[in-house]
Protein backbone atom coordinates (compact mmCIF):
# COMPACT_ATOMS: atom_id res chain seq x y z
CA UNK A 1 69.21 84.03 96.21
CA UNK A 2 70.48 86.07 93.24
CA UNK A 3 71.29 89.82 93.88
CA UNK A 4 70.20 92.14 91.05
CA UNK A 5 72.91 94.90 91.46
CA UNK A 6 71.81 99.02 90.87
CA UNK A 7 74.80 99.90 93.15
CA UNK A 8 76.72 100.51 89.65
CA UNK A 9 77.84 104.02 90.59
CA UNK A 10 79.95 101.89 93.68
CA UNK A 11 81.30 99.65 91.50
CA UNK A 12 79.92 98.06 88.28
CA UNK A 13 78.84 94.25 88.34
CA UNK A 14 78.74 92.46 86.45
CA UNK A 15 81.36 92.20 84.07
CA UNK A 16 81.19 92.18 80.19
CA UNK A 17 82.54 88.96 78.88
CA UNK A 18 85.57 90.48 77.53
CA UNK A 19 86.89 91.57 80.68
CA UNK A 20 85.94 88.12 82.44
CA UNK A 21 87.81 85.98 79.38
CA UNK A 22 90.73 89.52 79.98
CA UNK A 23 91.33 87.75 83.59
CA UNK A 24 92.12 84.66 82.62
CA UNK A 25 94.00 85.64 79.49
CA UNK A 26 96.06 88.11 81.55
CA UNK A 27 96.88 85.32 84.21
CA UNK A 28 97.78 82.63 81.43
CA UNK A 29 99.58 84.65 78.88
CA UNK A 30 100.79 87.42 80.75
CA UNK A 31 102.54 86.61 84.15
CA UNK A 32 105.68 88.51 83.59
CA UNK A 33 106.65 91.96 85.50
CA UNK A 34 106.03 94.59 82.83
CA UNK A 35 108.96 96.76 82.16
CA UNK A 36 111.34 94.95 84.72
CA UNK A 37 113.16 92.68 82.42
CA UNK A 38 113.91 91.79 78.92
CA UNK A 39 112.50 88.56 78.40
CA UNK A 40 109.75 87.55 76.47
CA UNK A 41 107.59 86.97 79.09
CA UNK A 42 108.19 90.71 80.32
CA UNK A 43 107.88 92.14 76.94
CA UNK A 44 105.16 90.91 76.31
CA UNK A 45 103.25 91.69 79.47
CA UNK A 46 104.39 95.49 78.83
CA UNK A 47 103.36 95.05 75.31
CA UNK A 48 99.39 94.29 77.22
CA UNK A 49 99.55 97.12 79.03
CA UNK A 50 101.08 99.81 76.68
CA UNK A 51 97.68 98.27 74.77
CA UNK A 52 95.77 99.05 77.54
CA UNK A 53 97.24 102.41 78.15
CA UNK A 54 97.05 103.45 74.53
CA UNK A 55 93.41 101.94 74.97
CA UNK A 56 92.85 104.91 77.94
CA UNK A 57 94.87 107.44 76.12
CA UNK A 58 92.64 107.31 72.82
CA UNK A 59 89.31 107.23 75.06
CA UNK A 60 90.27 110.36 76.71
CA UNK A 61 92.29 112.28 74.40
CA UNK A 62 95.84 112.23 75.65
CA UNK A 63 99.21 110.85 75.13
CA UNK A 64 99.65 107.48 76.58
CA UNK A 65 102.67 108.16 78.33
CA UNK A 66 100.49 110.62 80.07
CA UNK A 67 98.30 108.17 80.95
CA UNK A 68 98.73 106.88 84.66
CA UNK A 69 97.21 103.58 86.30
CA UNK A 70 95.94 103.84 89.89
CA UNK A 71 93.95 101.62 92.66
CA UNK A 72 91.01 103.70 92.19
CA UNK A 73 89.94 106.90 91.73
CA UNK A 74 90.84 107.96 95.43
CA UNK A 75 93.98 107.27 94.93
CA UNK A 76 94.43 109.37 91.72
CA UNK A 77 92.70 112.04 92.52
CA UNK A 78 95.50 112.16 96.03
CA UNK A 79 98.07 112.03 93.09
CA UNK A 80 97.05 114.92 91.48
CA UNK A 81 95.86 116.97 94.23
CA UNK A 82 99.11 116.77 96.60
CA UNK A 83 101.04 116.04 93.37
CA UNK A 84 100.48 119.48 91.98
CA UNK A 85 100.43 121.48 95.09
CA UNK A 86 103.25 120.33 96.57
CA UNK A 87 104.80 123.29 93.95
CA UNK A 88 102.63 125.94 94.91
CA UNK A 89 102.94 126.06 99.27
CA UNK A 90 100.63 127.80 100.52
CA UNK A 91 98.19 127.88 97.73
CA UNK A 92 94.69 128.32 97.06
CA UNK A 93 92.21 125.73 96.25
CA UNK A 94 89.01 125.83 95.29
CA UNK A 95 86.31 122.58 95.41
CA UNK A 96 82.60 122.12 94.96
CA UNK A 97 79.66 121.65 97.58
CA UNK A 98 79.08 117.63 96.27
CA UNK A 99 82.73 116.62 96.27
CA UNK A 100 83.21 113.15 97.26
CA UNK A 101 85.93 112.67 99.81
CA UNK A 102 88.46 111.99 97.50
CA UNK A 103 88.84 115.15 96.81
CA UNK A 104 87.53 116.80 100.28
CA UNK A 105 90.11 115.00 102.82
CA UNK A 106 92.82 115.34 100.35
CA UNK A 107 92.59 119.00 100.44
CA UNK A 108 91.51 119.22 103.72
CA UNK A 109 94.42 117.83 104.72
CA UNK A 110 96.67 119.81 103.04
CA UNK A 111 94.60 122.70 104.86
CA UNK A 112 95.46 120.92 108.16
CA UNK A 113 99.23 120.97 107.14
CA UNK A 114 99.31 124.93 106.50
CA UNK A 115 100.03 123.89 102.68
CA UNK A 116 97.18 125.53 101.28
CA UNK A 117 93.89 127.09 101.98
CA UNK A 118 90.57 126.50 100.22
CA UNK A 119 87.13 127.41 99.52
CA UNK A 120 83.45 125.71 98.51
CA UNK A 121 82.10 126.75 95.37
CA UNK A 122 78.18 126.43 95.65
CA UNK A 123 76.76 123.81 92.87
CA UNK A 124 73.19 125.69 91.45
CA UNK A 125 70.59 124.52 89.37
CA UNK A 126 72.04 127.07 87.07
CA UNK A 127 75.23 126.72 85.49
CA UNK A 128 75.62 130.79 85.23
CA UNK A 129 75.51 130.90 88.95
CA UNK A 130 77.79 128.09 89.53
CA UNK A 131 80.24 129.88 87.67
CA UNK A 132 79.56 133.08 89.31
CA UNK A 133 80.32 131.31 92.36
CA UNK A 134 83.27 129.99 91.22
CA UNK A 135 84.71 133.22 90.03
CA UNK A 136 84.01 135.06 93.07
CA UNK A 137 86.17 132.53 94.90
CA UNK A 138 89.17 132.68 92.72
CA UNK A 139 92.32 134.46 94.36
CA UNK A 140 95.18 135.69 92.85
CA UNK A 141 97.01 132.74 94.52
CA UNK A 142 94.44 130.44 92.95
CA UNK A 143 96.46 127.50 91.77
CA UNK A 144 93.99 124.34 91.88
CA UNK A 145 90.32 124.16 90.98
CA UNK A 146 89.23 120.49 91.58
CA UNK A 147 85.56 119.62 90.65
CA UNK A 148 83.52 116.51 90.32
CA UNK A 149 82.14 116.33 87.09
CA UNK A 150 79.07 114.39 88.07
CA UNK A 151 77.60 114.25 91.39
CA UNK A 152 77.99 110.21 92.69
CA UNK A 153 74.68 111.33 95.03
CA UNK A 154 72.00 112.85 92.63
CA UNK A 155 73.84 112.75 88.92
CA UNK A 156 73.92 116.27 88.50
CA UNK A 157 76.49 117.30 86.05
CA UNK A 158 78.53 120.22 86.53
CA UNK A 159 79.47 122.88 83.82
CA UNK A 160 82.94 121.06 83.40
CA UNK A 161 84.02 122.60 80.19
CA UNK A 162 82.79 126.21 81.12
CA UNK A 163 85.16 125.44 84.19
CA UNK A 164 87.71 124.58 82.22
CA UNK A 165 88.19 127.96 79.92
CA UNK A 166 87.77 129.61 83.55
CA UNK A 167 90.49 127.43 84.65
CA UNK A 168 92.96 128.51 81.25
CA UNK A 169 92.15 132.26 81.20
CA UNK A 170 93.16 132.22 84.91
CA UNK A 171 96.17 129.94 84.76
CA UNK A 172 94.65 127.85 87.12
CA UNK A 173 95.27 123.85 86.78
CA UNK A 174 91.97 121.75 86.42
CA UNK A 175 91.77 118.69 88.41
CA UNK A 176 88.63 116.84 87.36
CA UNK A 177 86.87 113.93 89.13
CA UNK A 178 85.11 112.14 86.11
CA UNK A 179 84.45 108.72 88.54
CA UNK A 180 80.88 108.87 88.00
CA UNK A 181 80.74 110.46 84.22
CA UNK A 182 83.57 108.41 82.55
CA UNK A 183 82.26 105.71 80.10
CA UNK A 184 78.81 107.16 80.23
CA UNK A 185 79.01 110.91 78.79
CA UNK A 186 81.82 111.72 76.46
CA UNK A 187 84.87 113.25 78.29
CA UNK A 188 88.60 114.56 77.40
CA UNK A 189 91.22 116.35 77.93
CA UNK A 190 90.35 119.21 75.03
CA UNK A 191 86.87 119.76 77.35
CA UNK A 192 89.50 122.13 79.33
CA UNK A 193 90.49 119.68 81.91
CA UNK A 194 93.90 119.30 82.47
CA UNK A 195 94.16 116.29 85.25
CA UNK A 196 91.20 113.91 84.52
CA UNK A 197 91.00 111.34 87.59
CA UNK A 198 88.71 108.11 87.49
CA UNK A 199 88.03 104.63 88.60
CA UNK A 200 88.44 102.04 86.08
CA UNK A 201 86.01 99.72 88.04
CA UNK A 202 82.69 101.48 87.58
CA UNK A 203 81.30 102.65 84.17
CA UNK A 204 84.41 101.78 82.58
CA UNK A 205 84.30 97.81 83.68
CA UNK A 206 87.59 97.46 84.17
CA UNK A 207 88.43 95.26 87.88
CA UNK A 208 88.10 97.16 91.47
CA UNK A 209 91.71 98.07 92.25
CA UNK A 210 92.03 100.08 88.85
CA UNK A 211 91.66 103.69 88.34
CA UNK A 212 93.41 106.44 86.01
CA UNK A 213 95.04 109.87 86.18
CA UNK A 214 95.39 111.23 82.79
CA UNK A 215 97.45 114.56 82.55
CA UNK A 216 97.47 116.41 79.29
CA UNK A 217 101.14 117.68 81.06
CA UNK A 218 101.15 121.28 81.28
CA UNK A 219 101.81 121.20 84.93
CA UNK A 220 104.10 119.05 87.34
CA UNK A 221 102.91 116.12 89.67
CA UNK A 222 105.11 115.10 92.09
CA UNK A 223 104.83 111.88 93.25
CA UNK A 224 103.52 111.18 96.45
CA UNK A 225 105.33 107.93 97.18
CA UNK A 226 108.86 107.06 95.27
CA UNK A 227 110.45 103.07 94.41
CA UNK A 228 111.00 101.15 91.50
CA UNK A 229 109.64 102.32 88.03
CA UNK A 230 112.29 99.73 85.98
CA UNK A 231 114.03 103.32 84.85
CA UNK A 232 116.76 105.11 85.78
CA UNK A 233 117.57 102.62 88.67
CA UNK A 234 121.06 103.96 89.35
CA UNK A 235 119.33 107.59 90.75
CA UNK A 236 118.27 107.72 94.38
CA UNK A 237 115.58 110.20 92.80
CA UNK A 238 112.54 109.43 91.13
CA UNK A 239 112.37 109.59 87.61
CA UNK A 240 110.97 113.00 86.70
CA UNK A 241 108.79 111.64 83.36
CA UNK A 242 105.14 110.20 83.02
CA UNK A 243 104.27 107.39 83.44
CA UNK A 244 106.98 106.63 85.90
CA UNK A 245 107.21 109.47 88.21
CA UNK A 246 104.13 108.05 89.44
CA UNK A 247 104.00 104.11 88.60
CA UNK A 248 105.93 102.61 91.89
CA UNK A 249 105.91 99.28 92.36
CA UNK A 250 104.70 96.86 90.05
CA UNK A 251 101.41 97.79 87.93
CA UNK A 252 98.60 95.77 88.45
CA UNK A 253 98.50 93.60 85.07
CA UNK A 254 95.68 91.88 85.30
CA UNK A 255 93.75 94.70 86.46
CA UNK A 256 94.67 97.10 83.61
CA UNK A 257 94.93 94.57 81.03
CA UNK A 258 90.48 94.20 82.17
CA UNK A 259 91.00 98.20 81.85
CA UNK A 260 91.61 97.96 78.41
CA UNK A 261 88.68 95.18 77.81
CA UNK A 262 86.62 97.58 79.23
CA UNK A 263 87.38 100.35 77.60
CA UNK A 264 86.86 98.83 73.93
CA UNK A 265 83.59 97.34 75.55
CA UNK A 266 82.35 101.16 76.35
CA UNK A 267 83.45 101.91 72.56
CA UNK A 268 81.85 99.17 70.63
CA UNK A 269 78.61 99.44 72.70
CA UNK A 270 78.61 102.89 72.51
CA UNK A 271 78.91 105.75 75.14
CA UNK A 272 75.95 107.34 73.49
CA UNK A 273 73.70 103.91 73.40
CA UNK A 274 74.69 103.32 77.16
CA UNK A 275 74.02 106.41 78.63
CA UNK A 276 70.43 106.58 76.77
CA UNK A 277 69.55 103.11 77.75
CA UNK A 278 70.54 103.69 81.47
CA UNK A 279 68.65 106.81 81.44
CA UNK A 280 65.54 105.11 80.73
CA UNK A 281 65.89 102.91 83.60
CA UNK A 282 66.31 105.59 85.74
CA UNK A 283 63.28 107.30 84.13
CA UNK A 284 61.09 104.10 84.42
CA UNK A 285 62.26 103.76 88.06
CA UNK A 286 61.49 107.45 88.68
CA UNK A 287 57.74 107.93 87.19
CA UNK A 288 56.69 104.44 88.68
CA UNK A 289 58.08 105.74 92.05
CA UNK A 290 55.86 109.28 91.92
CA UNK A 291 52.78 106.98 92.78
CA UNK A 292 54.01 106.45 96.36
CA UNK A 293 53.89 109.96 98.23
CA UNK A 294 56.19 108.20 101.26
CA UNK A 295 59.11 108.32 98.37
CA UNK A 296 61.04 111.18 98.00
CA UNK A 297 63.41 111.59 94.89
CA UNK A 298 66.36 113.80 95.57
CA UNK A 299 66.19 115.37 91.92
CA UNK A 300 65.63 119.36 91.25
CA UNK A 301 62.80 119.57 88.13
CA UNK A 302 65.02 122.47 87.14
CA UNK A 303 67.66 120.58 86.08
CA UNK A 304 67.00 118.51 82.63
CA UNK A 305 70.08 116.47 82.34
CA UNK A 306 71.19 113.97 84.91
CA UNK A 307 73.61 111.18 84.75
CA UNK A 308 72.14 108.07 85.25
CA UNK A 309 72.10 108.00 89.13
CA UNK A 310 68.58 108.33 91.04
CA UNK A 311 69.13 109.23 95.08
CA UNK A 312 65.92 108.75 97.16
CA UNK A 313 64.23 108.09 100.73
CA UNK A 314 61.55 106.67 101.92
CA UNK A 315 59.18 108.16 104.92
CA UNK A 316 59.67 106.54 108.22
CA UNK A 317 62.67 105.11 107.32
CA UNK A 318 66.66 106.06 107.15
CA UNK A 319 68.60 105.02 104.21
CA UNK A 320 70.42 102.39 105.68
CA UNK A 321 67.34 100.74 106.89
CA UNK A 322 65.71 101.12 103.34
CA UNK A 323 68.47 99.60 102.07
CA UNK A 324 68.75 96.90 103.92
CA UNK A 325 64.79 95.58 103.39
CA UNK A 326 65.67 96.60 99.94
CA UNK A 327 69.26 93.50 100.53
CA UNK A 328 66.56 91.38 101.97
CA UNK A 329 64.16 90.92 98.78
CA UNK A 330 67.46 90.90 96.40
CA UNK A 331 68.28 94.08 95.42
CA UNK A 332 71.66 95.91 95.91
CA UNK A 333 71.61 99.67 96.61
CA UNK A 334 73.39 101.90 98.58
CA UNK A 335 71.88 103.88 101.37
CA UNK A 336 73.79 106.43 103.77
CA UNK A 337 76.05 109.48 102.64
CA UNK A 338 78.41 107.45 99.77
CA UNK A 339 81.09 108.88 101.18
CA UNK A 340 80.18 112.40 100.14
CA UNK A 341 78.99 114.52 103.59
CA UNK A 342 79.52 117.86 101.55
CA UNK A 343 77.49 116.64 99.34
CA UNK A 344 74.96 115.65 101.78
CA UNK A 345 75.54 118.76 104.03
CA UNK A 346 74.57 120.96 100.66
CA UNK A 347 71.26 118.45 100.03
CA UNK A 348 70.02 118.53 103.51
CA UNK A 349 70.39 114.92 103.93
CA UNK A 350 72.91 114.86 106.18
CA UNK A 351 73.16 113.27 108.82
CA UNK A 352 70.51 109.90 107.16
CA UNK A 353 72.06 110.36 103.34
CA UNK A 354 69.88 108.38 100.61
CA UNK A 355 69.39 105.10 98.90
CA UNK A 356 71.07 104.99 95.71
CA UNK A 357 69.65 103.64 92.74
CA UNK A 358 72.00 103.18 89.32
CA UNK A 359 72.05 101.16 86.84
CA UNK A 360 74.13 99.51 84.45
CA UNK A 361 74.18 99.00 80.59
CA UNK A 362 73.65 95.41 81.72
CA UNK A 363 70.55 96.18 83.46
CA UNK A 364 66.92 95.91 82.34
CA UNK A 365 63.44 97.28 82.43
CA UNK A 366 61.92 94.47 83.82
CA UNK A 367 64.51 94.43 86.74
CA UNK A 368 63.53 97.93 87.98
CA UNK A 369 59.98 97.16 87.78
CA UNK A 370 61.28 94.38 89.84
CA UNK A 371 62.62 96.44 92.29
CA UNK A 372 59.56 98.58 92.11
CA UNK A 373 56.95 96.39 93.48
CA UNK A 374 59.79 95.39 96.02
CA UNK A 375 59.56 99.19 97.25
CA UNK A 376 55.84 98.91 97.16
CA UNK A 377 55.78 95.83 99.37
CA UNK A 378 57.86 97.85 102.09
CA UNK A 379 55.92 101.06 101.57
């Protein structure tokens, strides 16, 4: 039986075209080790890539040698995190109450290792009081402030640029998690942010196993892990430059080459156009699911502007459970705390989480009323 996927916000499926016909372009035309050797077939597999970086830089405002290509957003949001601490020991830093645990462990770790200390800013309904709460938290050995820009549970977006002028009046670097926002609300490194982390497998399209860390380079990430970068081979120490500093090991061609694909797929649809028409699914699925009083939607009516992502439970039932009947009748969406227990802790979900409804631009109206009378059947 055919799945109809609204687990988007996990990872987006399926595919535009481009990307699909990028695989197989990728595996025919460019097999070479980018960067490693002069030969044509090298050359012009870096040539793909520097395409595919330039692609990222342009999307988000930065220089493409400050462009970075990661295995997912985890991993480049560890990058940046350790990366830039590891020159302030003993630091502050300060995170949000829906952080995912990308961001959580990695600090919480540091925590663990007596490298830094941190606090929870409180996320409100109101964006005044979100950066009140920020502000109060800020010490004067502040160094990192890292901040989802969009909540993977409910959507809700945080007051990202505000955070950012907080962030440059305070000489504080900006590390912001833009896994759920990027390639469906307009985001860059002018907003204030001065480490932008994502996965390049969600709105952007690209393959699972891509991400990006894009660093407008005011301040130094070390890398976490050291190898070969194809420079500077006769130092025993890492080259101290972007991209390589923190490119080890061969890139994953294929999977940034589909980065790229996406990317220009995001940009000729339009980020505008797909963020409207997702929206609308999310409002169909949420005014047909007010008829059924055992369904709770996890949205505040204060709040007016969402990303497309609709958490929700159902009476008598925990998520996974939901879920699952929900797997049974062809539907894919994710119940249980999406790896985000602050997130959960702050929502009073905690310890059952939510189902997860979101959609993609490849999605349509008659697929959520789909999934509609599906939820009425189990209800």
């Amino acid at each position: 039986m055919p799945i109809i996927n609204f687990d988007n916000s996990a990872t987006s499926f399926p595919k535009p075209i481009a990307v699909k016909n990028a695989v197989l372009t990728a595996m025919n035309q460019y097999g070479g080790n980018p960067g490693r050797s002069g030969h044509k077939l090298s050359m012009d597999t870096a040539a793909a890539v520097f395409g595919a970086r330039q692609e990222a830089a342009d999307f988000f405002g930065a220089e493409a040698e400050n462009v970075v290509f990661a295995l997912n957003c985890s991993h480049a949001l560890n990058m940046a995190v350790k990366g830039v601490a590891r020159n302030r020991p003993g630091c502050h830093i300060i995170i949000s109450s829906l952080e995912h645990n990308s961001v959580a462990r990695p600090v919480h770790a540091l925590y663990l290792q007596k490298r830094c200390t941190y606090s929870i800013a409180e996320v409100s309904h109101d964006d005044d009081i979100t950066i009140d709460n920020i502000r109060r938290l800020i010490r004067r050995n502040t160094a990192i402030i890292v901040f989802t820009l969009g909540s993977n549970v409910t959507g809700q977006i945080t007051p990202f640029k505000r955070i950012g002028e907080l962030c440059s009046r305070n000489g504080i670097c900006f590390i912001g998690d833009a896994a759920q926002i990027a390639g469906v609300r307009p985001v860059k490194l002018s907003d204030g942010i001065n480490i932008i982390c994502t996965s390049g497998h969600k709105s952007l399209y690209g393959l699972t196993g891509t991400g990006l860390l894009i660093s407008d380079g005011r301040y130094v990430i070390h890398p976490i892990m050291e190898g070969g970068t194809g420079s500077t081979s006769l130092e025993l120490t890492q080259p101290d430059f972007l991209p390589d500093s923190l490119e080890s090991g061969t890139v994953n061609t294929v999977g940034a080459i589909t980065l790229g694909e996406g990317i220009k797929f995001v940009n000729k649809t339009g980020i505008q156009t797909i963020y409207q028409h997702e929206t609308l699914l999310c409002d169909r699925f949420i005014s047909r699911m007010l008829k059924f009083p055992s369904v709770k939607i996890c949205r505040d009516s204060r709040i007016k502007d969402y990303l497309p992502v609709v958490s929700f439970n159902i009476d008598g039932l925990t998520a996974n459970e939901a879920g699952n009947l929900l797997s049974d009748k062809g539907f894919a969406l994710r119940g249980g705390l999406h790896c985000s227990g602050l997130a959960h802790n702050y929502l009073k979900t905690s310890p059952n989480g939510t189902v997860r409804f979101s959609p993609s631009a490849f999605n349509n109206e008659r697929e959520v009323d789909m999934l509609v009378n599906a939820i009425e059947c189990i209800v």
